[in-house]
C-alpha atoms as a PDB file:
ATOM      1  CA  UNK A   1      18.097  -9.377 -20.640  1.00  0.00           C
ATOM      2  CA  UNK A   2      18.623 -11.533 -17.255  1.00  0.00           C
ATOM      3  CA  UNK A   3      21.304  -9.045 -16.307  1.00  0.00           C
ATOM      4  CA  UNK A   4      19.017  -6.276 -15.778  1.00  0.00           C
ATOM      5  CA  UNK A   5      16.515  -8.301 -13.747  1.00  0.00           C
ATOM      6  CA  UNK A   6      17.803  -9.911 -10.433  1.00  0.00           C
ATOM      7  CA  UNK A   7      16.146 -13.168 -11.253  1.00  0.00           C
ATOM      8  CA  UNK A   8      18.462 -15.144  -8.644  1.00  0.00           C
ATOM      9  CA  UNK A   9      16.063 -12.714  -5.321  1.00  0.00           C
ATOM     10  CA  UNK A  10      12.779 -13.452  -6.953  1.00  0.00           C
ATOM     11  CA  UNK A  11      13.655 -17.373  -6.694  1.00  0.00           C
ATOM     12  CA  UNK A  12      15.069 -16.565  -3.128  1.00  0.00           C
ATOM     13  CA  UNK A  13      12.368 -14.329  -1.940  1.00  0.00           C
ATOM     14  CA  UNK A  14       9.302 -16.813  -3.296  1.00  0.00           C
ATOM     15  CA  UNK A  15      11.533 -19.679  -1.897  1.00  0.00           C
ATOM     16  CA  UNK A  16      12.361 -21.574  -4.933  1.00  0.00           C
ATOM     17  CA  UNK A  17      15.232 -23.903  -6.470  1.00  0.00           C
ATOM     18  CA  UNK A  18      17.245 -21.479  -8.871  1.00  0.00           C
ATOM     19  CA  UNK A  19      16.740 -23.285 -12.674  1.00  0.00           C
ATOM     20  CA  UNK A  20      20.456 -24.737 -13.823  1.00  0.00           C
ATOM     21  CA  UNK A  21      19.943 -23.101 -17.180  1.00  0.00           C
ATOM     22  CA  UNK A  22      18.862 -19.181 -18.416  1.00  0.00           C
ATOM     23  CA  UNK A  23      16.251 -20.699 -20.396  1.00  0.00           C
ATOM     24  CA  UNK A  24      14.612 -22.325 -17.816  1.00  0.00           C
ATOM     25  CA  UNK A  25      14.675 -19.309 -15.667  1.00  0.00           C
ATOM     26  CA  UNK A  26      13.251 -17.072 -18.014  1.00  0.00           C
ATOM     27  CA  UNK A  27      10.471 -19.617 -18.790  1.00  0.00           C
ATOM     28  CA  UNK A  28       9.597 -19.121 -14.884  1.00  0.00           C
ATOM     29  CA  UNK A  29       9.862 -15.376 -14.982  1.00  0.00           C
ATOM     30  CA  UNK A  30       7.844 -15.716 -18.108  1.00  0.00           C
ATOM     31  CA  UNK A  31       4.874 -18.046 -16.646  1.00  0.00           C
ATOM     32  CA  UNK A  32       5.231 -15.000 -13.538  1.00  0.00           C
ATOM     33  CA  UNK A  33       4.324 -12.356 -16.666  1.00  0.00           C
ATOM     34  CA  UNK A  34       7.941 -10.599 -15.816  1.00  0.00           C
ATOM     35  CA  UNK A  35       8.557 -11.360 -19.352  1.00  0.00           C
ATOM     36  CA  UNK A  36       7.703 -11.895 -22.525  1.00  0.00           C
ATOM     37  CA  UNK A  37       8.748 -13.398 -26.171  1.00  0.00           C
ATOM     38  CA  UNK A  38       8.475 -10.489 -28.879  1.00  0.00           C
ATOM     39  CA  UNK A  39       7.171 -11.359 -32.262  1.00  0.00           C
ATOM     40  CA  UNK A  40      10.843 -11.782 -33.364  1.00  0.00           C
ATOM     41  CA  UNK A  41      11.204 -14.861 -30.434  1.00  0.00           C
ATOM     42  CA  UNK A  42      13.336 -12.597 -28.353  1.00  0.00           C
ATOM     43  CA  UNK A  43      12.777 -12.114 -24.351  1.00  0.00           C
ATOM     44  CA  UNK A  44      11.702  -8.376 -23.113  1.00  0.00           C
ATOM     45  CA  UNK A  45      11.453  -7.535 -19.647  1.00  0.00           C
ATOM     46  CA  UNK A  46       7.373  -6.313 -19.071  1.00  0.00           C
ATOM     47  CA  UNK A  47       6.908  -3.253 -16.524  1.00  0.00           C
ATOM     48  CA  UNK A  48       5.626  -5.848 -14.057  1.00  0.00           C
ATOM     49  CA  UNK A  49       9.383  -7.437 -14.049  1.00  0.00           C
ATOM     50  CA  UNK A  50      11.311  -3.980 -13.857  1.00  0.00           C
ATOM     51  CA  UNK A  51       9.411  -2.566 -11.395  1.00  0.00           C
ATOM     52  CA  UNK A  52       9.678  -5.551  -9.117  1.00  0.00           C
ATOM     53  CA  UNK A  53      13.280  -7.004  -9.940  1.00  0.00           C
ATOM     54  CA  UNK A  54      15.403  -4.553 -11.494  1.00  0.00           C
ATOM     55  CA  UNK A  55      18.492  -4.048  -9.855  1.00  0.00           C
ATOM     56  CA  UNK A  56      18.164  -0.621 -11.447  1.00  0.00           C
ATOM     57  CA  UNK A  57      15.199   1.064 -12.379  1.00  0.00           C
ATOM     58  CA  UNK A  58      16.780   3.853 -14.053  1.00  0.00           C
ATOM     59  CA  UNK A  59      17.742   1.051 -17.039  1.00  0.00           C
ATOM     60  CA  UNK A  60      13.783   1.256 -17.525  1.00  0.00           C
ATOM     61  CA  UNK A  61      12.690   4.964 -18.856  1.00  0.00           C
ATOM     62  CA  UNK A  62       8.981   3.843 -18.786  1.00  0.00           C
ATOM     63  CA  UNK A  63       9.156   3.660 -15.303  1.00  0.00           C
ATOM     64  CA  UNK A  64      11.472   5.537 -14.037  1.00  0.00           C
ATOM     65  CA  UNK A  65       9.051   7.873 -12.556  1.00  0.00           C
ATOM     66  CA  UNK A  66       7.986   5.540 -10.386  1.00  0.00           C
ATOM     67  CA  UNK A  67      10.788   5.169  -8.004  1.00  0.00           C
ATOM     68  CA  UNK A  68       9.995   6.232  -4.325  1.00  0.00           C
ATOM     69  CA  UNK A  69      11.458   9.273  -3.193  1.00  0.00           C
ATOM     70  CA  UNK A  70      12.708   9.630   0.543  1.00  0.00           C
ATOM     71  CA  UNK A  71      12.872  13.368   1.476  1.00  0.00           C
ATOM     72  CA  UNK A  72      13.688  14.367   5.115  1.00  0.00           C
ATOM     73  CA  UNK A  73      13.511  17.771   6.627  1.00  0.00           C
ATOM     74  CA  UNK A  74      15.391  19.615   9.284  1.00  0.00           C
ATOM     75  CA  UNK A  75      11.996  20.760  10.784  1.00  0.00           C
ATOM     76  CA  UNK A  76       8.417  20.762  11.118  1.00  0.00           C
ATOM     77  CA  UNK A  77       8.020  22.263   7.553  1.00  0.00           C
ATOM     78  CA  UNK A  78       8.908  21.625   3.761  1.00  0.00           C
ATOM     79  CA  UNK A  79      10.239  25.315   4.141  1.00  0.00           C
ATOM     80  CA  UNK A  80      13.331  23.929   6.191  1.00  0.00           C
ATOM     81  CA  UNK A  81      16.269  22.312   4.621  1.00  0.00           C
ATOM     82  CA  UNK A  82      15.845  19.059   3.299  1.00  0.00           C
ATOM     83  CA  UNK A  83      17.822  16.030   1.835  1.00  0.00           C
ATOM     84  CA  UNK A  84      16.128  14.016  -0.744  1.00  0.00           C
ATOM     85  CA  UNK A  85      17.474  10.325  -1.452  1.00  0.00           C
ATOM     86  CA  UNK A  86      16.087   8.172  -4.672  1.00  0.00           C
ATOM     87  CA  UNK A  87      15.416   4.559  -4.651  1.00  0.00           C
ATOM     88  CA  UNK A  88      16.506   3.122  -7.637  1.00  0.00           C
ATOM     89  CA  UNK A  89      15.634  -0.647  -7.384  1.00  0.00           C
ATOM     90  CA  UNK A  90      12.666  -2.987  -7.723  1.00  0.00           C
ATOM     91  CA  UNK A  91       9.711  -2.690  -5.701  1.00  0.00           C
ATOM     92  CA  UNK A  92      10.460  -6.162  -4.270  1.00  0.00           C
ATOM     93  CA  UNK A  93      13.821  -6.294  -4.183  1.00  0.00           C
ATOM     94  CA  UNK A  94      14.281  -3.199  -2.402  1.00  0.00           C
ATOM     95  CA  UNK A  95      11.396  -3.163  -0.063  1.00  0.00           C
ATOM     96  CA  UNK A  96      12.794  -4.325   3.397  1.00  0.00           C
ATOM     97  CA  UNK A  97      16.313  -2.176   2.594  1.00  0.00           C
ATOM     98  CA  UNK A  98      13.409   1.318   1.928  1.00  0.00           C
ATOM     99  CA  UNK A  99      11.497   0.073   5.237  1.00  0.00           C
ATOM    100  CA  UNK A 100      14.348   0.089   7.305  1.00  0.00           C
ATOM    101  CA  UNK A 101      16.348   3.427   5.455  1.00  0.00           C
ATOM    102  CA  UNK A 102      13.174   5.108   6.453  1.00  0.00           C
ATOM    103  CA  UNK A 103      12.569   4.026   9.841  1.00  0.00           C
ATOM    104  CA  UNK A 104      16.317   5.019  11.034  1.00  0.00           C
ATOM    105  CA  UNK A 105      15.087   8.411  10.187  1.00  0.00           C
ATOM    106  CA  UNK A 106      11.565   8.573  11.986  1.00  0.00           C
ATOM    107  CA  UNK A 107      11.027  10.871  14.612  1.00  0.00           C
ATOM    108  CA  UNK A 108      12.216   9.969  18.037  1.00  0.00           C
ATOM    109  CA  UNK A 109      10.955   9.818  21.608  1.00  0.00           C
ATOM    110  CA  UNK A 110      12.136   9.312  25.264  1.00  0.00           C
ATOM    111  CA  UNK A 111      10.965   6.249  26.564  1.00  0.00           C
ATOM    112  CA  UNK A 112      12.396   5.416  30.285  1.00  0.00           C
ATOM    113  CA  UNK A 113      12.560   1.774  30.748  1.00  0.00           C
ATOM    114  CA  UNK A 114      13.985   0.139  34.002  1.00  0.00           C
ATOM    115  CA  UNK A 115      15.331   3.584  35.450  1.00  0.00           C
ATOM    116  CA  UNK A 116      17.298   3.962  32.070  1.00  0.00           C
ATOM    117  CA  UNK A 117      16.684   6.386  29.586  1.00  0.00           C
ATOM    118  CA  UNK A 118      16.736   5.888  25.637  1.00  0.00           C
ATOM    119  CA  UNK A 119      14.956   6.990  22.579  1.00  0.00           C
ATOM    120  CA  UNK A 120      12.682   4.957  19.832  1.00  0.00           C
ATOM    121  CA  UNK A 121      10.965   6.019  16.867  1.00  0.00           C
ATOM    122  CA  UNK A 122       8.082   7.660  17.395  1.00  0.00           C
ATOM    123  CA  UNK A 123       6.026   5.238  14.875  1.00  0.00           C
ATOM    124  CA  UNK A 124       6.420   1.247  14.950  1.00  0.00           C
ATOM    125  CA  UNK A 125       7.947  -0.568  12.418  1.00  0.00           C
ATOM    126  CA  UNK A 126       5.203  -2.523  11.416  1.00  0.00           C
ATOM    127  CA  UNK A 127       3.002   0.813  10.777  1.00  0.00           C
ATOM    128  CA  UNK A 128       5.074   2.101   8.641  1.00  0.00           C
ATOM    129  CA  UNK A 129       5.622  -1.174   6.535  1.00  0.00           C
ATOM    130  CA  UNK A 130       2.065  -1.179   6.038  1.00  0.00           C
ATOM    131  CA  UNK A 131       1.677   2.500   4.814  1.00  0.00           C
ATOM    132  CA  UNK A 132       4.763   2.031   2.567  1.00  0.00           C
ATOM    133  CA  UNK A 133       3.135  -0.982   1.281  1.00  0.00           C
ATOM    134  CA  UNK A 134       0.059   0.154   0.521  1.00  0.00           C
ATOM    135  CA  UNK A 135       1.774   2.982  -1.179  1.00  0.00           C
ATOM    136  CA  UNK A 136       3.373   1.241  -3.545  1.00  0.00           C
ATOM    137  CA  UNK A 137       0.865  -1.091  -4.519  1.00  0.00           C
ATOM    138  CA  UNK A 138      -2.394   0.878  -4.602  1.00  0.00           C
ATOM    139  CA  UNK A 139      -0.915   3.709  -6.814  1.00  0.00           C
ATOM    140  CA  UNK A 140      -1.864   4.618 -10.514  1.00  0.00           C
ATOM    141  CA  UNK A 141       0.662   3.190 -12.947  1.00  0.00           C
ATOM    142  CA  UNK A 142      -0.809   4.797 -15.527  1.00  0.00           C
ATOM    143  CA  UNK A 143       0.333   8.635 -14.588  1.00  0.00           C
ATOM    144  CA  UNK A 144       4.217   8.873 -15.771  1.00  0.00           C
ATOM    145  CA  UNK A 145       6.380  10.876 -14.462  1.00  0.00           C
ATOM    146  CA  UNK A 146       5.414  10.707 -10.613  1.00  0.00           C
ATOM    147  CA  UNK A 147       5.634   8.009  -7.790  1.00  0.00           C
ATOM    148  CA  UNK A 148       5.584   7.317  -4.031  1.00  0.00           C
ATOM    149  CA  UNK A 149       6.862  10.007  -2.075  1.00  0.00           C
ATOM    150  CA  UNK A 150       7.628   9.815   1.594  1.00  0.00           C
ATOM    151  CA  UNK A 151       8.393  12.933   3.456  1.00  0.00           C
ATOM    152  CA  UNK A 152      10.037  13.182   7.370  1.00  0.00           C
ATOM    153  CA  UNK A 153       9.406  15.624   9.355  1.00  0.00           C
ATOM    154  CA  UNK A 154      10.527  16.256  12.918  1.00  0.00           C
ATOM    155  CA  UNK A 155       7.217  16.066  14.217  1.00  0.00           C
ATOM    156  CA  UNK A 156       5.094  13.487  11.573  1.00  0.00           C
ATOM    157  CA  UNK A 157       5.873  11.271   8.539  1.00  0.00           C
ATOM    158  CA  UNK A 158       3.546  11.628   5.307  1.00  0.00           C
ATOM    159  CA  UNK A 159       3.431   9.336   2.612  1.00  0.00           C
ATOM    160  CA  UNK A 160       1.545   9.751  -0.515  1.00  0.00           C
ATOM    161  CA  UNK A 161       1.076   8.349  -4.065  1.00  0.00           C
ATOM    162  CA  UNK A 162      -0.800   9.866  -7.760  1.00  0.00           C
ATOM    163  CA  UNK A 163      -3.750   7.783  -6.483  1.00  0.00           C
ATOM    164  CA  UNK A 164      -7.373   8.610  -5.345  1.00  0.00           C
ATOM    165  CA  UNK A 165      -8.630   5.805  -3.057  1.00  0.00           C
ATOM    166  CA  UNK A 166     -10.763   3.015  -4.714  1.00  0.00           C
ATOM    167  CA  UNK A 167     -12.735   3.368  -1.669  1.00  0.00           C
ATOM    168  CA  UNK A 168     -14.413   6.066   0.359  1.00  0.00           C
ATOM    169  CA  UNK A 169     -11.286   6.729   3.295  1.00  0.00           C
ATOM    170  CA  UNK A 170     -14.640   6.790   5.949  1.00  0.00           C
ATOM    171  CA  UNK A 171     -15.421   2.947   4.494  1.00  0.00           C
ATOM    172  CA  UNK A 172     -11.467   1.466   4.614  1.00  0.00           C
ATOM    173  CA  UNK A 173     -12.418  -0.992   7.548  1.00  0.00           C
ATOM    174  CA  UNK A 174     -15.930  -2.036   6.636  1.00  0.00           C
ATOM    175  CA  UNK A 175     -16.105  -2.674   3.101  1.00  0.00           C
ATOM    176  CA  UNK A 176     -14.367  -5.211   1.111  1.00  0.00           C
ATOM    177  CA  UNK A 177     -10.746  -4.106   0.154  1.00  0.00           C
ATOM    178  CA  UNK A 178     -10.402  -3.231  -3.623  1.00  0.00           C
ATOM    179  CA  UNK A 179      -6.624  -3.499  -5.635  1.00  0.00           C
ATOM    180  CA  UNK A 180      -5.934  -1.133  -8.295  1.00  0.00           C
ATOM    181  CA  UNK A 181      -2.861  -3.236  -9.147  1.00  0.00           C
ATOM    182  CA  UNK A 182      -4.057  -6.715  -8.791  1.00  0.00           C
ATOM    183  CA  UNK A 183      -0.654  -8.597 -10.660  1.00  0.00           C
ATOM    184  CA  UNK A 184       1.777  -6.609  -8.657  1.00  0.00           C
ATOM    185  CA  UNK A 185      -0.274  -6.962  -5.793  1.00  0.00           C
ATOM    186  CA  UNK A 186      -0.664 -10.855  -6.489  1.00  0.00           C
ATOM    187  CA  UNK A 187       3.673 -10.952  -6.866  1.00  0.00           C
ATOM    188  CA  UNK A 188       3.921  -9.270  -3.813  1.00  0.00           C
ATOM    189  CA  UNK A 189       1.503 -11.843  -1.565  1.00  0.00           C
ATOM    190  CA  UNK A 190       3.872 -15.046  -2.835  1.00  0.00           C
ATOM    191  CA  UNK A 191       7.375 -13.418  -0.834  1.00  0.00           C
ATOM    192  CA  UNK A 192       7.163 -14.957   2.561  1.00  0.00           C
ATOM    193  CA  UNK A 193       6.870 -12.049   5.448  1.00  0.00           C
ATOM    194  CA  UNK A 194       5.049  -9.382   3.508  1.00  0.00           C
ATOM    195  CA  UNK A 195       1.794  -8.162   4.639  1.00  0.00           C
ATOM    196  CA  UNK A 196      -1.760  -8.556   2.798  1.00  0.00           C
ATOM    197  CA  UNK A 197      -1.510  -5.466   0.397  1.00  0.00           C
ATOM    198  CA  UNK A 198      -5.004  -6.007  -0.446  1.00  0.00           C
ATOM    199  CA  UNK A 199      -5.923  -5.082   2.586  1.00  0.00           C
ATOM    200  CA  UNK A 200      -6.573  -0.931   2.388  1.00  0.00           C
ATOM    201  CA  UNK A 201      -4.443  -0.704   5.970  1.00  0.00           C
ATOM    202  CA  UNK A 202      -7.219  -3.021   7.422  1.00  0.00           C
ATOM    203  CA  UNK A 203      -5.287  -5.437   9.494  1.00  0.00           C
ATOM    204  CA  UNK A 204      -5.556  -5.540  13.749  1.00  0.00           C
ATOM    205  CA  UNK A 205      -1.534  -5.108  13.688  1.00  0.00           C
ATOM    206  CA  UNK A 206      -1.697  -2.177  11.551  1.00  0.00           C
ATOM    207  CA  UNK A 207      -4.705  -0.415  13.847  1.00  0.00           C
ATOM    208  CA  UNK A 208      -3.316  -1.818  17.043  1.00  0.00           C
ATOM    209  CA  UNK A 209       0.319  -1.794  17.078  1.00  0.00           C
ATOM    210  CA  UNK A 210       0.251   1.898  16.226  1.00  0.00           C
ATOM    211  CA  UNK A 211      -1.830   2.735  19.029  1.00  0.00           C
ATOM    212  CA  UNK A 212      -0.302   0.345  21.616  1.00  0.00           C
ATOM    213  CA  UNK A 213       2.969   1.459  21.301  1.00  0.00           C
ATOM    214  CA  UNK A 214       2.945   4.976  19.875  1.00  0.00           C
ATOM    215  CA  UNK A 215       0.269   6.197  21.729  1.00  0.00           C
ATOM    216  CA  UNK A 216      -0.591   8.228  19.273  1.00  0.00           C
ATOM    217  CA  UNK A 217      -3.929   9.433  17.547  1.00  0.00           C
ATOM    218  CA  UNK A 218      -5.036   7.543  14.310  1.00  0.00           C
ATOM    219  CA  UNK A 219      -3.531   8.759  11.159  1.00  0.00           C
ATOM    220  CA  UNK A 220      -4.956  11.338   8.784  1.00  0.00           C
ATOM    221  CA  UNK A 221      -5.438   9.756   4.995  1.00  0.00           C
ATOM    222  CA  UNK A 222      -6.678  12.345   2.889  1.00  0.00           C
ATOM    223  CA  UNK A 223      -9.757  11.768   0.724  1.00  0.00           C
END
């Protein structure tokens, strides 16, 4: 069972001591609700564990559906060739390797700095770690087949999810934020250096950062 979850990053990435025996770690993945005894005594890896840790989410055919999609197009429209790439691990586990795949392929612009010329991506990092974030975590579990997709255009990035909002897309900054996926949202909050998922893209670096540096009007979230 341990084999298909990479127990050793979810000690690293919530900064603790790796347990000197497998039953000790899978009493910690256990108290996390990653897994669970069956009535037989045996350990089973929940959809909270796979989706999170798995080294491979293919292994899981529950979930499977849920891996995010990159696709990126030669042009301004999904009518222009495209190459598609697959994630296939754990939300967790494979959340800073997606942010940075994705931003290497952003849009770029010219930006002169100190007589010398160079280009940047045309969105900041931080932006699109939020959106990606939010993404993942505020997306219906409950429809199969179908996950986060992301989609790169030469002129604009979209990303969507099999989600209506919990809240009114007019009422994301002033009303409280709402989680449709409170435990995975919960997991995510202990890894040092992620963002507040709960948030509904409400925090100043998220609204700030993207117009600071971008210079760039607001982005459209459908409702």
């Amino acid at each position: 069972m341990l084999s298909l979850l990479n127990a050793n990053e979810f000690f690293r990435l919530t900064r603790q001591p790796i347990p000197t025996s497998d039953e000790e770690v899978a009493a910690q993945l256990a108290h996390e609700k990653l897994i669970a005894r069956d009535v037989g005594g045996r350990w089973n890896i929940l959809n909270l564990g796979a989706i999170l840790f798995a080294d491979d989410v293919q292994s899981f055919p529950g979930i499977v559906g849920k891996v995010v999609r990159v696709i990126k197009y030669a042009g301004f429209s999904r009518s222009e060739a495209a190459v598609e790439t697959v994630g296939n691990r754990g939300y967790a586990i494979g959340f800073d390797r997606l942010v940075e795949f994705v931003h290497r392929r952003l849009p770029t612009q010219e930006v002169i700095r100190r007589a010398l010329r160079g280009q940047r991506p045309l969105y900041p990092e931080i932006a699109i770690r939020e959106l990606i974030a939010n993404a993942l975590l505020h997306q219906n579990m409950t429809i199969p087949g179908t996950g986060p997709l992301i989609e790169i255009f030469t002129d604009r990035v979209e990303i969507t999810n099999p989600v209506q909002p919990l809240l009114a897309t007019e009422r994301f900054i002033d009303l409280s934020p709402r989680s449709r996926n409170e435990s995975l949202a919960w997991l995510m909050l202990l890894i040092p250096g992620e963002i507040d998922h709960h948030s509904e893209m409400k925090s100043p670096p998220f609204r700030f950062e993207i117009a600071r540096r971008s210079e760039m009007k607001s982005p459209t979230i459908p409702g």
